[in-house]
PDB file of N, CA and C in Angstrom:
ATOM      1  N   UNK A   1     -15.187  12.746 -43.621  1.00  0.00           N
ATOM      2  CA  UNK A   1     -13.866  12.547 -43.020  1.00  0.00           C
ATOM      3  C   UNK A   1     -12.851  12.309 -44.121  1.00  0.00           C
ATOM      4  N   UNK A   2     -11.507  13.070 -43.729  1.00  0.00           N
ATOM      5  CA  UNK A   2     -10.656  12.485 -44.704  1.00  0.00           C
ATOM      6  C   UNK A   2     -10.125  11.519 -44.307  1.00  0.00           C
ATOM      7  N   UNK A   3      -9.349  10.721 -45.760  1.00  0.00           N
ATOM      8  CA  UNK A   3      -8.181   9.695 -45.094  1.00  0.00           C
ATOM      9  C   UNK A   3      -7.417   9.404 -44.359  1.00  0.00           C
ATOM     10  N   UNK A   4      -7.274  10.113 -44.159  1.00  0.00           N
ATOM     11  CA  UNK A   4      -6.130  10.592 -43.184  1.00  0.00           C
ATOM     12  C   UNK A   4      -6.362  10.537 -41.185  1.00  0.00           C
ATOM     13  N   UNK A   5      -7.774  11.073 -41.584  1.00  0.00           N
ATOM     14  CA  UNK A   5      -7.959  10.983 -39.679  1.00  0.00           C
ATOM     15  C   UNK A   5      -8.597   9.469 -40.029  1.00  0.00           C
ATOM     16  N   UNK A   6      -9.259   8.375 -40.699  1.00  0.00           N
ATOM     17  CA  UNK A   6      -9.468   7.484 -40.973  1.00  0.00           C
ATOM     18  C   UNK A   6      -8.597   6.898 -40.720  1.00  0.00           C
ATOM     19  N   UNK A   7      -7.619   6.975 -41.092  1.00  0.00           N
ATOM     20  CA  UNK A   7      -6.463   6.185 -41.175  1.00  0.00           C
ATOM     21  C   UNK A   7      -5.448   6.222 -39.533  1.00  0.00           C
ATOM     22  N   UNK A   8      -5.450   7.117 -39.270  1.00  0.00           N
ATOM     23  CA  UNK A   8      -5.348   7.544 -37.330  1.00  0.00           C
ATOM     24  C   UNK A   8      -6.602   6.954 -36.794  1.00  0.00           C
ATOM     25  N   UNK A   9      -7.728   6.954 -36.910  1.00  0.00           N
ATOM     26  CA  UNK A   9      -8.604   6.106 -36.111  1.00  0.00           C
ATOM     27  C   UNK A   9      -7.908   4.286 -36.094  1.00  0.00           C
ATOM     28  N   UNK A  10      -8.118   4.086 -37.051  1.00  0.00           N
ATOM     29  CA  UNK A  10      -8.066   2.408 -37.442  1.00  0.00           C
ATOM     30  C   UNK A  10      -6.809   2.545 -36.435  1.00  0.00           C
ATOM     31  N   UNK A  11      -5.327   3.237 -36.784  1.00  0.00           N
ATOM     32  CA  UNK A  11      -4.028   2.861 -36.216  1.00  0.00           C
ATOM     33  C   UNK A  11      -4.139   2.981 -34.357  1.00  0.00           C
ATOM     34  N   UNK A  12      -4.691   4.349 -34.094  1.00  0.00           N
ATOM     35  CA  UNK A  12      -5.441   4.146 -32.902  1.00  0.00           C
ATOM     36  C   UNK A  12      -6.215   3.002 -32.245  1.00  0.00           C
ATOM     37  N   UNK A  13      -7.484   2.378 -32.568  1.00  0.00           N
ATOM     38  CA  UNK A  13      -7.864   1.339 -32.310  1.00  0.00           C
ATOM     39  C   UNK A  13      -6.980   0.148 -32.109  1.00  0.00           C
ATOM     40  N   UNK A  14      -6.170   0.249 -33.417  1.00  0.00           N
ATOM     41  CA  UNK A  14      -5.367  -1.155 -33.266  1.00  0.00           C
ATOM     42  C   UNK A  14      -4.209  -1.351 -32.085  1.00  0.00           C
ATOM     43  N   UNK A  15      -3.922  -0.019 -31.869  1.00  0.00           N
ATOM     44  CA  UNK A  15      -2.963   0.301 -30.777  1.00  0.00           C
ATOM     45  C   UNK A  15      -3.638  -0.287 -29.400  1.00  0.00           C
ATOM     46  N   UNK A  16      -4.609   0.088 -29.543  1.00  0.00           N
ATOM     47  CA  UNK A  16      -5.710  -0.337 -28.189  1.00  0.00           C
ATOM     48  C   UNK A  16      -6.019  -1.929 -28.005  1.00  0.00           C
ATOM     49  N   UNK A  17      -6.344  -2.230 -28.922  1.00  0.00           N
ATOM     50  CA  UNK A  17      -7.446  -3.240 -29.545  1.00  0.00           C
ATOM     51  C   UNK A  17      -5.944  -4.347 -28.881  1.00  0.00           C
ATOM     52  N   UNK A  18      -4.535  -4.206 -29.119  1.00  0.00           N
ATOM     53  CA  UNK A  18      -3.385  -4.788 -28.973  1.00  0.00           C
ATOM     54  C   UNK A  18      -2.891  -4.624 -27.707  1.00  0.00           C
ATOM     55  N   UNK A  19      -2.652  -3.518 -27.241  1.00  0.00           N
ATOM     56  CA  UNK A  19      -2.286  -3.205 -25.562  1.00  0.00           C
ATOM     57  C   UNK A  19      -3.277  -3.718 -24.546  1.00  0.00           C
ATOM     58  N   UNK A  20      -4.567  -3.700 -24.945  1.00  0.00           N
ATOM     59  CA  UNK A  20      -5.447  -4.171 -23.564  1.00  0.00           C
ATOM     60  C   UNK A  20      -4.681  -5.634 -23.242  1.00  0.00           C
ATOM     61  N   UNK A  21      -5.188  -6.563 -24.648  1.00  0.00           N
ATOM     62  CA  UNK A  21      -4.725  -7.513 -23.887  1.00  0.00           C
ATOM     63  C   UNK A  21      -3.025  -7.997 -23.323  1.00  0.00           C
ATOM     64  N   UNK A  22      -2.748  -7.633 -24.164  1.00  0.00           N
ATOM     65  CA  UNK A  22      -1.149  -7.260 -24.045  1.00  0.00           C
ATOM     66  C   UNK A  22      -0.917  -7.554 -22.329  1.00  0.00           C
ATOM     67  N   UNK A  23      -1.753  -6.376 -21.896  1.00  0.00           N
ATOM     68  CA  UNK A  23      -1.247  -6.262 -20.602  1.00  0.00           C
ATOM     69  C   UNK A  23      -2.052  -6.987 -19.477  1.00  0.00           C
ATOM     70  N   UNK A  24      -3.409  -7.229 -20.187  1.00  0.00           N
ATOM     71  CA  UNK A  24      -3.904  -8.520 -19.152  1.00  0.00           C
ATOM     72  C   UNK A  24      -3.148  -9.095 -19.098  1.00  0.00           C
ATOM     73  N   UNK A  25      -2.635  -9.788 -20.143  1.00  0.00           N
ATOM     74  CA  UNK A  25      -1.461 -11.062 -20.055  1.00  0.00           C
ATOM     75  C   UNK A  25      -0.117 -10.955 -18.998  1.00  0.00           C
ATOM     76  N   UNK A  26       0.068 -10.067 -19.360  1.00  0.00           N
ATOM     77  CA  UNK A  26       1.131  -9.427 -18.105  1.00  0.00           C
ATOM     78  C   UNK A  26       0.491  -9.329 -17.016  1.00  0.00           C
ATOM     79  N   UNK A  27      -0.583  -9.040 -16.037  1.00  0.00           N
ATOM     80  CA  UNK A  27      -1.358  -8.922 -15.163  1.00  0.00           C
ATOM     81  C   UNK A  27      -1.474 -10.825 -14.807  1.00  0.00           C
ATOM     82  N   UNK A  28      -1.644 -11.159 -15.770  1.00  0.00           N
ATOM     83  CA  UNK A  28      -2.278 -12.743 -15.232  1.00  0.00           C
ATOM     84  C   UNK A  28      -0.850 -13.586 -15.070  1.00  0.00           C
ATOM     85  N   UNK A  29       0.396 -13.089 -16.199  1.00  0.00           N
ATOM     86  CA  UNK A  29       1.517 -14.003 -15.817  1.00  0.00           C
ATOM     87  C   UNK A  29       1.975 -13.356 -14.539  1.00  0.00           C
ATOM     88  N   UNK A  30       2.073 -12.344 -14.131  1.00  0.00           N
ATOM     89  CA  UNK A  30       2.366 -11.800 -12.399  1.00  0.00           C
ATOM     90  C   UNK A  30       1.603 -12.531 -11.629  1.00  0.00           C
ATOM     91  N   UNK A  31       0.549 -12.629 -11.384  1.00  0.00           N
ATOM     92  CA  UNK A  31      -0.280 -13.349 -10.679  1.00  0.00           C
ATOM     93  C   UNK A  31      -0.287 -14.889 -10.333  1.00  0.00           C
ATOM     94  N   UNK A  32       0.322 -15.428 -11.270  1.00  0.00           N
ATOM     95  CA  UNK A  32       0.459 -17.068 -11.813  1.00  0.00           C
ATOM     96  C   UNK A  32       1.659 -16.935 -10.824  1.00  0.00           C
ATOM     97  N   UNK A  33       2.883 -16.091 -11.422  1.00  0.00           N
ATOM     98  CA  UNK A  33       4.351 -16.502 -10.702  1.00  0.00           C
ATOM     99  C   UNK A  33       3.954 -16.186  -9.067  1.00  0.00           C
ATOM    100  N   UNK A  34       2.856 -15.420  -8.757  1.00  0.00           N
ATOM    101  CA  UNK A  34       2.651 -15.160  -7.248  1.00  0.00           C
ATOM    102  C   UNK A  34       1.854 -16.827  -6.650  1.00  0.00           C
ATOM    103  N   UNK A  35       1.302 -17.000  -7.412  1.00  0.00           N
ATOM    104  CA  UNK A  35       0.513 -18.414  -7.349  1.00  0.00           C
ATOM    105  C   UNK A  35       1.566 -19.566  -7.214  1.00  0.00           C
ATOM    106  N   UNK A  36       2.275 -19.525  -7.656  1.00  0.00           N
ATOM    107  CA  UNK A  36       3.508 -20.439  -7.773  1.00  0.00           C
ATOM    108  C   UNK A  36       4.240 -20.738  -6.806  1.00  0.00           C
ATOM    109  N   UNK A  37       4.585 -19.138  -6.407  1.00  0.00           N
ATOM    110  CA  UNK A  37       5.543 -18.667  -4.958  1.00  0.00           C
ATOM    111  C   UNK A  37       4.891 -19.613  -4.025  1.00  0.00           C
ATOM    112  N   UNK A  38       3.699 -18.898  -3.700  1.00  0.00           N
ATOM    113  CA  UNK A  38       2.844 -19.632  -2.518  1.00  0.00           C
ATOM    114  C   UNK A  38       2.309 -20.753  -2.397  1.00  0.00           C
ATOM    115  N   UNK A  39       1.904 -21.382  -3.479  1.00  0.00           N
ATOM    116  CA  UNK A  39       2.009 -22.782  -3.436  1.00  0.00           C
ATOM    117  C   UNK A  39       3.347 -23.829  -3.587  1.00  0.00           C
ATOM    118  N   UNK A  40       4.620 -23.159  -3.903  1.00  0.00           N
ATOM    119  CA  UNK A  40       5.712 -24.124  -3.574  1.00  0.00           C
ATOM    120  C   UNK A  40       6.063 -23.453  -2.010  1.00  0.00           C
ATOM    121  N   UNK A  41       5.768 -22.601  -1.600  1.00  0.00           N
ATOM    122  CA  UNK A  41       5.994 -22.387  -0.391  1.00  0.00           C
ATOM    123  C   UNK A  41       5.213 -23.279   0.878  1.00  0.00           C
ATOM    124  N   UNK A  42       4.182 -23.248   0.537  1.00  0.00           N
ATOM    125  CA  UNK A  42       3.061 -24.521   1.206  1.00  0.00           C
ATOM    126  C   UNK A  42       3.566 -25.751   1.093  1.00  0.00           C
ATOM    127  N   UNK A  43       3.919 -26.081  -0.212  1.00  0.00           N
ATOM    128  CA  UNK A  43       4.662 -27.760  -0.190  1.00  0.00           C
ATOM    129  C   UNK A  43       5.290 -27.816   0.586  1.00  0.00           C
ATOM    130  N   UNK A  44       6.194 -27.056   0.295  1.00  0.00           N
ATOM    131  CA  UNK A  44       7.954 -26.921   1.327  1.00  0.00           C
ATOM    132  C   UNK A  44       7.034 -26.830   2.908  1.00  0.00           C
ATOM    133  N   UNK A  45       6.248 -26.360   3.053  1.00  0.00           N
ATOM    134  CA  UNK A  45       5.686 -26.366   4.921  1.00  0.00           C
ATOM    135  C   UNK A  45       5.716 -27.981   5.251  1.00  0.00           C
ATOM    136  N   UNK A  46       4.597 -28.630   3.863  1.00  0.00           N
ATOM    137  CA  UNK A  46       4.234 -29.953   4.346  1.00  0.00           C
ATOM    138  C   UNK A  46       4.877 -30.993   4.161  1.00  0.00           C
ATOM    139  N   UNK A  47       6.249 -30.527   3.496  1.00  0.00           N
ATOM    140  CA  UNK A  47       7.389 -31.579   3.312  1.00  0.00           C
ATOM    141  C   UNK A  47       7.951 -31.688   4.603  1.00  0.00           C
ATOM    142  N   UNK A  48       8.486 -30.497   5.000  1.00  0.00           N
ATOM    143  CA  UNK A  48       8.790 -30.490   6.535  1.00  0.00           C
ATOM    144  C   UNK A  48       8.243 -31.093   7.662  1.00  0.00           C
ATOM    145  N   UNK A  49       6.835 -31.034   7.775  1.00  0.00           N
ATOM    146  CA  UNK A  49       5.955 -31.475   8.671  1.00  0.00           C
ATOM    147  C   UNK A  49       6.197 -33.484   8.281  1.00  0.00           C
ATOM    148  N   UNK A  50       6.170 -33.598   7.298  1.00  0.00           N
ATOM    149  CA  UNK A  50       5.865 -35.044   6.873  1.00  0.00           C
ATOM    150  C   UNK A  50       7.059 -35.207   7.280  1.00  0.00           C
ATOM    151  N   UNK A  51       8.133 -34.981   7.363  1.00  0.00           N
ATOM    152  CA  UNK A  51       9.805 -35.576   7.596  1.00  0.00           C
ATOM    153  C   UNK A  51       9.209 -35.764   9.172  1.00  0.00           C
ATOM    154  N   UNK A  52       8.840 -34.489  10.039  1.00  0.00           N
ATOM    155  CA  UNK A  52       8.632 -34.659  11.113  1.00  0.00           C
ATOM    156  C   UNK A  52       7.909 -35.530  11.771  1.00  0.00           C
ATOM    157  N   UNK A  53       6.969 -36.314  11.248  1.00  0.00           N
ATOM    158  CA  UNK A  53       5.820 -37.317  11.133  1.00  0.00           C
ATOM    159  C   UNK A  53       6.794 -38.572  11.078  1.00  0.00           C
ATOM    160  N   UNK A  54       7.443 -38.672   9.883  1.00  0.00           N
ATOM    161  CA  UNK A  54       7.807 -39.672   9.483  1.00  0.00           C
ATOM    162  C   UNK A  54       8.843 -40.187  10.841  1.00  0.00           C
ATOM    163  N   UNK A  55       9.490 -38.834  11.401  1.00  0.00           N
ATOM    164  CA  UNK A  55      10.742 -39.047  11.993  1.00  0.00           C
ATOM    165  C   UNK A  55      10.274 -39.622  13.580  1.00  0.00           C
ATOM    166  N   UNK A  56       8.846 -39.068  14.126  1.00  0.00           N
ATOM    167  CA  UNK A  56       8.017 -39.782  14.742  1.00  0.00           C
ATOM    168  C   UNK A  56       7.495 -40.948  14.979  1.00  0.00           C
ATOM    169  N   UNK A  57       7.106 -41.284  13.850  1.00  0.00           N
ATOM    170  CA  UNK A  57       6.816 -42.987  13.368  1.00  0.00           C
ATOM    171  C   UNK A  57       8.160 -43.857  13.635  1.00  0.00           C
ATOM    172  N   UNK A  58       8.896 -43.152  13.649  1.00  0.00           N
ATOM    173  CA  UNK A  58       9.715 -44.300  13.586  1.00  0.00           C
ATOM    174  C   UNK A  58      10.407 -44.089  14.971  1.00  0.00           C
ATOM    175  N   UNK A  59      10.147 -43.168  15.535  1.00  0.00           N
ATOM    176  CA  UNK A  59      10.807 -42.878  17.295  1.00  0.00           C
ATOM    177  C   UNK A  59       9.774 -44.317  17.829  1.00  0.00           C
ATOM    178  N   UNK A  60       8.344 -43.907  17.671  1.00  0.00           N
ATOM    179  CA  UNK A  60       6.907 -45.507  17.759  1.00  0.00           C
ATOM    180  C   UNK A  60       7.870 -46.534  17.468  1.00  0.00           C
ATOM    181  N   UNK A  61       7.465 -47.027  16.482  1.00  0.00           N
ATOM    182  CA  UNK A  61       8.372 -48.338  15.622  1.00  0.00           C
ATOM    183  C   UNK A  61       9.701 -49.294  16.709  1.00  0.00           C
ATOM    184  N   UNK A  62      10.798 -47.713  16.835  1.00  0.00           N
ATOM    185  CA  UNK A  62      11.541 -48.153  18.009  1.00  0.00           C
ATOM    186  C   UNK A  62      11.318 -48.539  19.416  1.00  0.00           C
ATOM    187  N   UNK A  63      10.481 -47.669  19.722  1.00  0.00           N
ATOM    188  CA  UNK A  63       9.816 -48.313  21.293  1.00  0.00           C
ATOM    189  C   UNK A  63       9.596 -49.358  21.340  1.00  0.00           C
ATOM    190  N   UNK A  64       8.458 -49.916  20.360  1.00  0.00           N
ATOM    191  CA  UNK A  64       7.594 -51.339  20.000  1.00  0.00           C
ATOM    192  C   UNK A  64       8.369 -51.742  19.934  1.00  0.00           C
ATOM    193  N   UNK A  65       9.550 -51.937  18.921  1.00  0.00           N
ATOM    194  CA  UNK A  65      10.525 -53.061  19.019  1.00  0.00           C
ATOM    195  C   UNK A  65      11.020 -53.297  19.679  1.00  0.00           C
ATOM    196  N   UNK A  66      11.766 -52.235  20.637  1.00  0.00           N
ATOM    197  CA  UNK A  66      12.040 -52.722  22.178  1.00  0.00           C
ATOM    198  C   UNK A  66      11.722 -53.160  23.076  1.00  0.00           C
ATOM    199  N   UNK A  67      10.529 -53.162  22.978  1.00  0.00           N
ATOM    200  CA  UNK A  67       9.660 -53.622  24.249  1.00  0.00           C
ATOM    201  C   UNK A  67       8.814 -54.928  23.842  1.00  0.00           C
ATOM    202  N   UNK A  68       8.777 -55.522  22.712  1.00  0.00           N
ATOM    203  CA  UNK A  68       8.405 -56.574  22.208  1.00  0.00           C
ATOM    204  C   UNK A  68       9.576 -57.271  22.190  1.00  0.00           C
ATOM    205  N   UNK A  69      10.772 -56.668  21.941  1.00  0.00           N
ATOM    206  CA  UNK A  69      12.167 -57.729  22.227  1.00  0.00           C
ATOM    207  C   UNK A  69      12.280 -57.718  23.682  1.00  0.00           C
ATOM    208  N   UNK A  70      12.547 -57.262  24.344  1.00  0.00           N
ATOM    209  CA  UNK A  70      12.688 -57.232  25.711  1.00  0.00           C
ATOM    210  C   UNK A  70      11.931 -58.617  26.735  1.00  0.00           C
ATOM    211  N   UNK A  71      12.531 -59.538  27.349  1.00  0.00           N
ATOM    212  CA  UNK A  71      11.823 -60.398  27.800  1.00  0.00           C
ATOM    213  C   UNK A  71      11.310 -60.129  28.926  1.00  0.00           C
ATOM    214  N   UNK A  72      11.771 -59.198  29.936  1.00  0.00           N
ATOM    215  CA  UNK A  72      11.477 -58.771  30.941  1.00  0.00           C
ATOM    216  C   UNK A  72      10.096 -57.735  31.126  1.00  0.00           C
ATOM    217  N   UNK A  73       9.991 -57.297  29.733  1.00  0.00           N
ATOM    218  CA  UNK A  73       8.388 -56.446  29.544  1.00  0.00           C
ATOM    219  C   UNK A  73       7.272 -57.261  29.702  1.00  0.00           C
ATOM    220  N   UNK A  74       7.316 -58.853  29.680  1.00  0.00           N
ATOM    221  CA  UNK A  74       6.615 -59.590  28.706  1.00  0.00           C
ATOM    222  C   UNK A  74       5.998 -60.532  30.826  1.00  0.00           C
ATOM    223  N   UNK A  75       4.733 -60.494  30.974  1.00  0.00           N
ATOM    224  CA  UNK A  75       4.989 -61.533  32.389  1.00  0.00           C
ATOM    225  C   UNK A  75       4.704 -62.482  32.389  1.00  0.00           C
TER     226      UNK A  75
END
């Protein structure tokens, strides 16, 4: 072989040897920002739900107190 296609192999390879991962990396940071999406999207569900909980608990809370203040509940 001459130098020359020697020298196109190696630059070849390295071209390769550099793009594979190159673009895994790109493949895995897409994937991550999709990972991201959907898990701040899930929070945001159970933030909602917990306000709704919370906003519950305390509809409870009010009853009880009313009806524990109330003398007429009481016989």
């Amino acid at each position: 072989m001459n130098t020359e296609i020697v020298v196109a192999l190696i630059a070849a390879f390295a071209v390769v040897a550099a793009g594979v991962p190159a673009a895994l990396i790109q493949l895995a940071r897409a994937e991550n920002r999709d990972d991201h999406a959907l898990v701040s999207d899930i929070l945001e569900r159970i933030d909602d739900h917990l306000d709704e909980i919370e906003d519950a608990v305390d509809d409870v809370k009010q009853t009880l107190v009313e009806h524990i203040d109330d003398p007429d509940a009481h016989g």
